[in-house]
C-alpha atoms as a PDB file:
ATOM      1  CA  UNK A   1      -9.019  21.472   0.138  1.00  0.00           C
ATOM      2  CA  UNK A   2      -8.690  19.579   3.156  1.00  0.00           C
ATOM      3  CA  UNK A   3      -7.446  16.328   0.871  1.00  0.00           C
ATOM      4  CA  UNK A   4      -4.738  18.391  -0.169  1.00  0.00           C
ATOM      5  CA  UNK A   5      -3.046  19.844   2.834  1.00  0.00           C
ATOM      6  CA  UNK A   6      -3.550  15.823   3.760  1.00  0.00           C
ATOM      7  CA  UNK A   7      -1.105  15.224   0.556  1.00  0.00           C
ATOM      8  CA  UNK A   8       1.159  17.937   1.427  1.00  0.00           C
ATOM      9  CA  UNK A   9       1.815  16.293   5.269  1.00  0.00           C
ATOM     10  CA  UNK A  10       2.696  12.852   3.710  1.00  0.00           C
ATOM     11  CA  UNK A  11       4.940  14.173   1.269  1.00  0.00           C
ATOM     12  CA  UNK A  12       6.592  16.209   3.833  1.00  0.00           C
ATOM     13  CA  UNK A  13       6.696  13.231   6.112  1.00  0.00           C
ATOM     14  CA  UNK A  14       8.215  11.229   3.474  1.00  0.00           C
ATOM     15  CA  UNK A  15      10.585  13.782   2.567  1.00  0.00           C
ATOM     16  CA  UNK A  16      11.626  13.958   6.297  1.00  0.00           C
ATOM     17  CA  UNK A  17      11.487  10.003   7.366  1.00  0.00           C
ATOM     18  CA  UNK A  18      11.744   8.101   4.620  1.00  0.00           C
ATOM     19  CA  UNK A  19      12.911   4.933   6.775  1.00  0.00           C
ATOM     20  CA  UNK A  20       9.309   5.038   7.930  1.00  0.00           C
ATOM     21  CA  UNK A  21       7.260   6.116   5.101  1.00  0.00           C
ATOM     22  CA  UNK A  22       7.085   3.929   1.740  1.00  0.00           C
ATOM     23  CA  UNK A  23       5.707   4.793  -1.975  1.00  0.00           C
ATOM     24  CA  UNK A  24       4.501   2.176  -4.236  1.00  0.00           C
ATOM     25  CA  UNK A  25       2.237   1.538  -6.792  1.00  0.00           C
ATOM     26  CA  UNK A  26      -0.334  -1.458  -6.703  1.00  0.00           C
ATOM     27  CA  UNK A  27       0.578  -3.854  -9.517  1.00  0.00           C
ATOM     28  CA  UNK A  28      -1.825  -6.739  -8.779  1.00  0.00           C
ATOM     29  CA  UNK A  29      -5.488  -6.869  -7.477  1.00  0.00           C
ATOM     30  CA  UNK A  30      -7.510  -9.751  -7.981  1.00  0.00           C
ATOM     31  CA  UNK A  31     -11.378  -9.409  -8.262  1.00  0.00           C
ATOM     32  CA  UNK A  32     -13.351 -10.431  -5.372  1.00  0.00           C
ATOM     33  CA  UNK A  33      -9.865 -10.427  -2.991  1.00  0.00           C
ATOM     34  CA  UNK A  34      -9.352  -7.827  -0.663  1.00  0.00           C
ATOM     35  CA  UNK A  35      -5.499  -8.778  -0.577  1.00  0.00           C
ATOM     36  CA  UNK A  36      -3.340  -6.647  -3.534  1.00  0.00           C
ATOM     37  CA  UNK A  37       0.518  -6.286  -4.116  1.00  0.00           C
ATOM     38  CA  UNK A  38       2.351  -3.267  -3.774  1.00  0.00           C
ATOM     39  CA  UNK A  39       5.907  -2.820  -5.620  1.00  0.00           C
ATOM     40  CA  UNK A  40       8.517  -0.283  -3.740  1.00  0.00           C
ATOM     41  CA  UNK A  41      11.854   0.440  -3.785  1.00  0.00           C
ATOM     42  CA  UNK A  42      12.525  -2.286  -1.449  1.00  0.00           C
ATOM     43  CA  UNK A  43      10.738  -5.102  -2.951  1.00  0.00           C
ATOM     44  CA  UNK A  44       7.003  -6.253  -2.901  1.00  0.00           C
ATOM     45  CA  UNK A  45       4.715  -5.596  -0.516  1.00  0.00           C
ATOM     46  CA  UNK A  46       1.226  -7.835   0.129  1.00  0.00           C
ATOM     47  CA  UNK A  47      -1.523  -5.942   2.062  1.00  0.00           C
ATOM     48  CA  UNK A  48      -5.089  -6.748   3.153  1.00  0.00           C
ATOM     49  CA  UNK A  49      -7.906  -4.020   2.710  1.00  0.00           C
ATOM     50  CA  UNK A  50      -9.749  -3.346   5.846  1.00  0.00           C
ATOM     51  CA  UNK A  51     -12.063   0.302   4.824  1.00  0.00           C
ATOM     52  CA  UNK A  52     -11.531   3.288   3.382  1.00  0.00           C
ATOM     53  CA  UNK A  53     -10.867   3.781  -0.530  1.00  0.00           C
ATOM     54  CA  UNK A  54     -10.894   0.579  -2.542  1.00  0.00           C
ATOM     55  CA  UNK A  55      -7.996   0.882  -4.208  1.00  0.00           C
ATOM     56  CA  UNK A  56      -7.144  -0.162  -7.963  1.00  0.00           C
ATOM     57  CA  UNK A  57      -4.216  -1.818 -10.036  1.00  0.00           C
ATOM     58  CA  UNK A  58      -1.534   1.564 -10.795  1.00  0.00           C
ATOM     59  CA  UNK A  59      -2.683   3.304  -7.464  1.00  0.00           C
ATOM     60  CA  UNK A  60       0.504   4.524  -5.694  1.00  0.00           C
ATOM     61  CA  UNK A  61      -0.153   5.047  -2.372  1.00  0.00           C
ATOM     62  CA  UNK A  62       2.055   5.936   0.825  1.00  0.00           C
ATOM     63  CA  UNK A  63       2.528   5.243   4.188  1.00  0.00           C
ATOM     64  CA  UNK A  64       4.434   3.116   6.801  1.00  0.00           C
ATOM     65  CA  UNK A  65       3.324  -0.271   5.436  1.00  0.00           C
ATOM     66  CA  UNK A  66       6.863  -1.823   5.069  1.00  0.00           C
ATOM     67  CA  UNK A  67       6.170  -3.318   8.983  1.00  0.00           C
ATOM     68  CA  UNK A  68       3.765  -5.636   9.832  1.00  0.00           C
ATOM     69  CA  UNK A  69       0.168  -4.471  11.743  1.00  0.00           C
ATOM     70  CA  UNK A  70      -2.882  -2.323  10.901  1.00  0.00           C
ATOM     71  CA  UNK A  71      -2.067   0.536   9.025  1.00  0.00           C
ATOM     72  CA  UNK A  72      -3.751   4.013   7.242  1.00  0.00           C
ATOM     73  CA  UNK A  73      -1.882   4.744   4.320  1.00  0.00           C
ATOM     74  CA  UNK A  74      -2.716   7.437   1.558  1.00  0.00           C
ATOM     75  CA  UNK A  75      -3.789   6.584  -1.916  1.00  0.00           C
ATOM     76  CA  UNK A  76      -2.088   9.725  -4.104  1.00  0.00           C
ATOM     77  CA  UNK A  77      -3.877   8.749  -7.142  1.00  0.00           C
ATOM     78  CA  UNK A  78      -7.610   8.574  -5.885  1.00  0.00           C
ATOM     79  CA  UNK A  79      -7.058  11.045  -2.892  1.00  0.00           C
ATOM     80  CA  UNK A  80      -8.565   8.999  -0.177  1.00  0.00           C
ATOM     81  CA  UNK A  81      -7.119   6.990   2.965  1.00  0.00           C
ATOM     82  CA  UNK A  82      -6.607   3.108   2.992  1.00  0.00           C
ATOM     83  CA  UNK A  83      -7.074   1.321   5.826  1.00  0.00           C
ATOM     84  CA  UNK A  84      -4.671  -2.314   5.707  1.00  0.00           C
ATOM     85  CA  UNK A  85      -3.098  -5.042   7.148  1.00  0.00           C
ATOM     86  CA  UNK A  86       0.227  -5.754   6.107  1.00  0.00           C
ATOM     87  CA  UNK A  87       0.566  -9.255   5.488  1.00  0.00           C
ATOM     88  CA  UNK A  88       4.447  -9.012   4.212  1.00  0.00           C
ATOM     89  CA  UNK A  89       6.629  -6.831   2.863  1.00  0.00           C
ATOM     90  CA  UNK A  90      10.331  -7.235   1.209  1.00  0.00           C
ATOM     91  CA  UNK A  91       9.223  -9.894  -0.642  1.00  0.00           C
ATOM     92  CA  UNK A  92      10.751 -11.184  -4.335  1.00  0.00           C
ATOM     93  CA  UNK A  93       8.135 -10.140  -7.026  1.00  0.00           C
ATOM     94  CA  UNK A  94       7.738 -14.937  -7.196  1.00  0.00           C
ATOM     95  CA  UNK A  95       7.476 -14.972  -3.517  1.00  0.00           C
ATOM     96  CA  UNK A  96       4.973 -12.097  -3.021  1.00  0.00           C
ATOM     97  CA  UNK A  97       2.764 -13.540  -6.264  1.00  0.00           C
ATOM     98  CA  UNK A  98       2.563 -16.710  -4.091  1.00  0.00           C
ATOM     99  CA  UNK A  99       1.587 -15.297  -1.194  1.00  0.00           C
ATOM    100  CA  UNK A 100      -0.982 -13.267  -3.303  1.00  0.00           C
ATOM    101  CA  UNK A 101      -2.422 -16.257  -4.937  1.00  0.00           C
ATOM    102  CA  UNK A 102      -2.685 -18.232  -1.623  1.00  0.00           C
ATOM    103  CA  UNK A 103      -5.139 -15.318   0.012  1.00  0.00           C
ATOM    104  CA  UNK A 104      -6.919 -14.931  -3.199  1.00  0.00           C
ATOM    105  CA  UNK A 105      -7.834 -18.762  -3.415  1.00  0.00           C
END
């Protein structure tokens, strides 16, 4: 129960300030990587997991990740918090594969 009055604050907080809050869905993850790319509205985002739920390719999650630093963000399809680092964000889908395949080497 406590998951979902989690779920009902982000979507509120998105609802309210969506300059600072960002959905996506993860459309890469590479095996044995803890980097993964995120596709929003805005462009691509590439963040590093640090703890929490290990998330997997068609996860949308939300949060404040379209700045750089440590953040918790909330993985809607699996219900659990994400802790990352955002590498970049507002990247082209080429330049944010790079910068995928670069960490994942």
């Amino acid at each position: 129960m406590l998951r979902h009055a989690n779920l009902f604050l982000i979507l509120i907080f998105i609802g309210t300030s969506s300059a600072l809050a960002a959905k996506g869905t993860i459309v890469r993850r590479i095996s044995s990587c803890d980097y993964f790319m995120v596709e929003t509205n805005k462009g691509f985002t590439i963040l590093e997991w640090f703890g929490g739920h290990d998330p997997d390719k068609g996860d949308v999650i939300v949060g404040a990740y379209e700045s750089y630093g440590m953040k918790t963000v909330y993985d809607v399809t699996a219900d659990q918090e994400i802790r990352v680092w955002v590498e970049d964000y507002g990247l082209s889908k080429d330049d944010a594969l790079e910068k995928l395949m670069d960490q994942c080497e």
